[in-house]
C-alpha atoms as a PDB file:
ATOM      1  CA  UNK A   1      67.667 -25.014  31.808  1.00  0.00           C
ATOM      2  CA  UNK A   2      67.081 -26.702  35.258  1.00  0.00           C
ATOM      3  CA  UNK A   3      65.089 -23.132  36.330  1.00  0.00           C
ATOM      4  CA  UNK A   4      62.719 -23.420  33.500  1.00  0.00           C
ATOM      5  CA  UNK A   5      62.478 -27.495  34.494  1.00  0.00           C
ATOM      6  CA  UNK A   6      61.703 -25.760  38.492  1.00  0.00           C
ATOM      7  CA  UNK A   7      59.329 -23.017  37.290  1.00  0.00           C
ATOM      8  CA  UNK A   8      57.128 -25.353  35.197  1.00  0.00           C
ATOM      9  CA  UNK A   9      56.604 -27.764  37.674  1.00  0.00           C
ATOM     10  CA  UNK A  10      55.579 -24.841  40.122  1.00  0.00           C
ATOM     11  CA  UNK A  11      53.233 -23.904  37.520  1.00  0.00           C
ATOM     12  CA  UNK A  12      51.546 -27.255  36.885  1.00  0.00           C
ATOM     13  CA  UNK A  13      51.747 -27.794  41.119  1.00  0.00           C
ATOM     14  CA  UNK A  14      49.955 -24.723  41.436  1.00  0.00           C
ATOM     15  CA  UNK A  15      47.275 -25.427  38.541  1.00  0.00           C
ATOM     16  CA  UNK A  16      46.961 -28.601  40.171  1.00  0.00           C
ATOM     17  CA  UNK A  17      46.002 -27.200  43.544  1.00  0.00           C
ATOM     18  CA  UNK A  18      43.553 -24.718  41.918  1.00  0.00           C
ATOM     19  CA  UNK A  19      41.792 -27.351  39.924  1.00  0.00           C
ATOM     20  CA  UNK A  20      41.428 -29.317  43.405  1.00  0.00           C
ATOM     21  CA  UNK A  21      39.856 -26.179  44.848  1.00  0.00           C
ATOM     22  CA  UNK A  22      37.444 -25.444  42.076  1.00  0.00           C
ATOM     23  CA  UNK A  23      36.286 -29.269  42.042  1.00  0.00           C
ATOM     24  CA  UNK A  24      35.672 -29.247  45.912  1.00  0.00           C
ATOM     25  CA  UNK A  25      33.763 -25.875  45.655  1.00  0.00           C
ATOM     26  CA  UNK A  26      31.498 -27.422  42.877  1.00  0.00           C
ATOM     27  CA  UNK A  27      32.030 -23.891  40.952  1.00  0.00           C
ATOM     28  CA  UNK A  28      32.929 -26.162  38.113  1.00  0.00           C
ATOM     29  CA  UNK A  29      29.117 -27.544  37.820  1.00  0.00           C
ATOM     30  CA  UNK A  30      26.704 -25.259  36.002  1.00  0.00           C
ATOM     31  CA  UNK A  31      23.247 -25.546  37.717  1.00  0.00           C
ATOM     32  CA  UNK A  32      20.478 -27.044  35.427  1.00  0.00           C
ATOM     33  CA  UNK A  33      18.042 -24.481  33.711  1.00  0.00           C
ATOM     34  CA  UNK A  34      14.867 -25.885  33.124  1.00  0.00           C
ATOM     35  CA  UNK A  35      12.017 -23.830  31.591  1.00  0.00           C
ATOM     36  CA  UNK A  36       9.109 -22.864  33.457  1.00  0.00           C
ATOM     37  CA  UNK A  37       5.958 -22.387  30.790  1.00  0.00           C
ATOM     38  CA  UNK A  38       5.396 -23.150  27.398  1.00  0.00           C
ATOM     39  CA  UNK A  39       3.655 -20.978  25.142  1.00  0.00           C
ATOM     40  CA  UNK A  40       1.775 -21.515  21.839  1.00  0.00           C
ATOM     41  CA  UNK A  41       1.061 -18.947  19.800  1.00  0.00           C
ATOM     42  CA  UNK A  42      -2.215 -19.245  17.341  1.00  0.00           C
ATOM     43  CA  UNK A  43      -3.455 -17.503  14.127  1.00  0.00           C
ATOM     44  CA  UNK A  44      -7.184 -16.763  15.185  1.00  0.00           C
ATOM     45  CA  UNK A  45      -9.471 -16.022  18.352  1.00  0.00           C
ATOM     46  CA  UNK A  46     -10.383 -20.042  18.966  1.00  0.00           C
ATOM     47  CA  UNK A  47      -7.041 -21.796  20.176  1.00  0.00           C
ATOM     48  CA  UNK A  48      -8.266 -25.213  19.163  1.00  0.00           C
ATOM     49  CA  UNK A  49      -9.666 -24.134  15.615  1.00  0.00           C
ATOM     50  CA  UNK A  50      -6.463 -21.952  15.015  1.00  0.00           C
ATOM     51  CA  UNK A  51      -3.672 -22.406  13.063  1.00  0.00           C
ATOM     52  CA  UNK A  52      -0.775 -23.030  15.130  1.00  0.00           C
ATOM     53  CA  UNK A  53       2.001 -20.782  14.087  1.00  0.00           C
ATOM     54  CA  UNK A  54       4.826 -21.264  17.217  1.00  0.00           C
ATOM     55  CA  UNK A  55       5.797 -22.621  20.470  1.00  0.00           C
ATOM     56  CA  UNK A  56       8.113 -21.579  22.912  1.00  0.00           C
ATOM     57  CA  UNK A  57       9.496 -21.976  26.365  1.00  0.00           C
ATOM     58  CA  UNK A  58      10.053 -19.393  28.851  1.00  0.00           C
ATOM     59  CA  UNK A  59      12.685 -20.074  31.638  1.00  0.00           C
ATOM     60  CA  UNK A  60      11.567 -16.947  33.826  1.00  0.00           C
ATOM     61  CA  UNK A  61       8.524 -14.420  34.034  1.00  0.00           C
ATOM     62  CA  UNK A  62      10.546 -11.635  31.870  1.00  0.00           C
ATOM     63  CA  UNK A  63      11.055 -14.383  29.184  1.00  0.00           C
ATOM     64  CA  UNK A  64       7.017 -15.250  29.322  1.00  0.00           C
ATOM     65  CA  UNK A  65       6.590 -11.674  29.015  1.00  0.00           C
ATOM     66  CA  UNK A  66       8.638 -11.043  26.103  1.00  0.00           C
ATOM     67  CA  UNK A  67       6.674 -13.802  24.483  1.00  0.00           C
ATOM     68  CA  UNK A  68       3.807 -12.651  25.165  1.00  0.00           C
ATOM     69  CA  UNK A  69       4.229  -9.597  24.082  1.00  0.00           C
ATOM     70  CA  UNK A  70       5.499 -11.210  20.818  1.00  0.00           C
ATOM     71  CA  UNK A  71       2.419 -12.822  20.079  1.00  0.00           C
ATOM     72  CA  UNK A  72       0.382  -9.754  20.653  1.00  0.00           C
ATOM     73  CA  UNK A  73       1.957  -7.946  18.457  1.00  0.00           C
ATOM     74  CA  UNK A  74       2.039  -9.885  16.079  1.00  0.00           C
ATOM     75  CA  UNK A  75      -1.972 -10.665  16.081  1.00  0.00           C
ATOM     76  CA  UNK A  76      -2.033 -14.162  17.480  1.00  0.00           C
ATOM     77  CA  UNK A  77      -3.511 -15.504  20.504  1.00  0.00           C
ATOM     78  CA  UNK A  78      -1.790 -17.393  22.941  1.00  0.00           C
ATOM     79  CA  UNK A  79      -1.469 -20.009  25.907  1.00  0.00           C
ATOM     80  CA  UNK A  80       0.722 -20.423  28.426  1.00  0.00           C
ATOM     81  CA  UNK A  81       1.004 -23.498  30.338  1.00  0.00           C
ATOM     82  CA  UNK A  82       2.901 -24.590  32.870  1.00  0.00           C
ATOM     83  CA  UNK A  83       5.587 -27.199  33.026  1.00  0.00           C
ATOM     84  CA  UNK A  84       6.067 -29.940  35.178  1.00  0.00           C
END
């Protein structure tokens, strides 16, 4: 009984130890993802006489691609602006 008492408290020394590492290292902390551009998608050739159908955001240029290409193909016009 006293071994499993010894082998659990290795266990939670060790997990301890590991925890301090990973907290020191910062590998816990996810870096923030913010997007990049915002599209709008449009039914019609005029963007500010169109219907707006969708809006999206893009967080890198093969994501603003994809979109694009989504609103192409599906007959709309788009912008794609920026964000601060």
């Amino acid at each position: 009984m006293l071994d499993y008492h010894y082998t659990m408290l290795n266990l939670f020394e060790s997990f301890e130890r590991h925890q301090d590492q990973l907290d020191a290292n910062n590998l816990l902390k996810l870096a923030r993802v913010e997007p990049r551009y915002t599209v709008n998608a449009y039914r019609g050739s005029d963007c500010f006489r169109a219907n707006h159908m969708w809006e999206d955001w893009a967080y890198d240029n093969d994501e603003l691609q994809t979109l694009k290409n989504a609103a192409t193909e599906a007959g709309f016009t788009y912008t794609v602006e920026p964000v601060k």
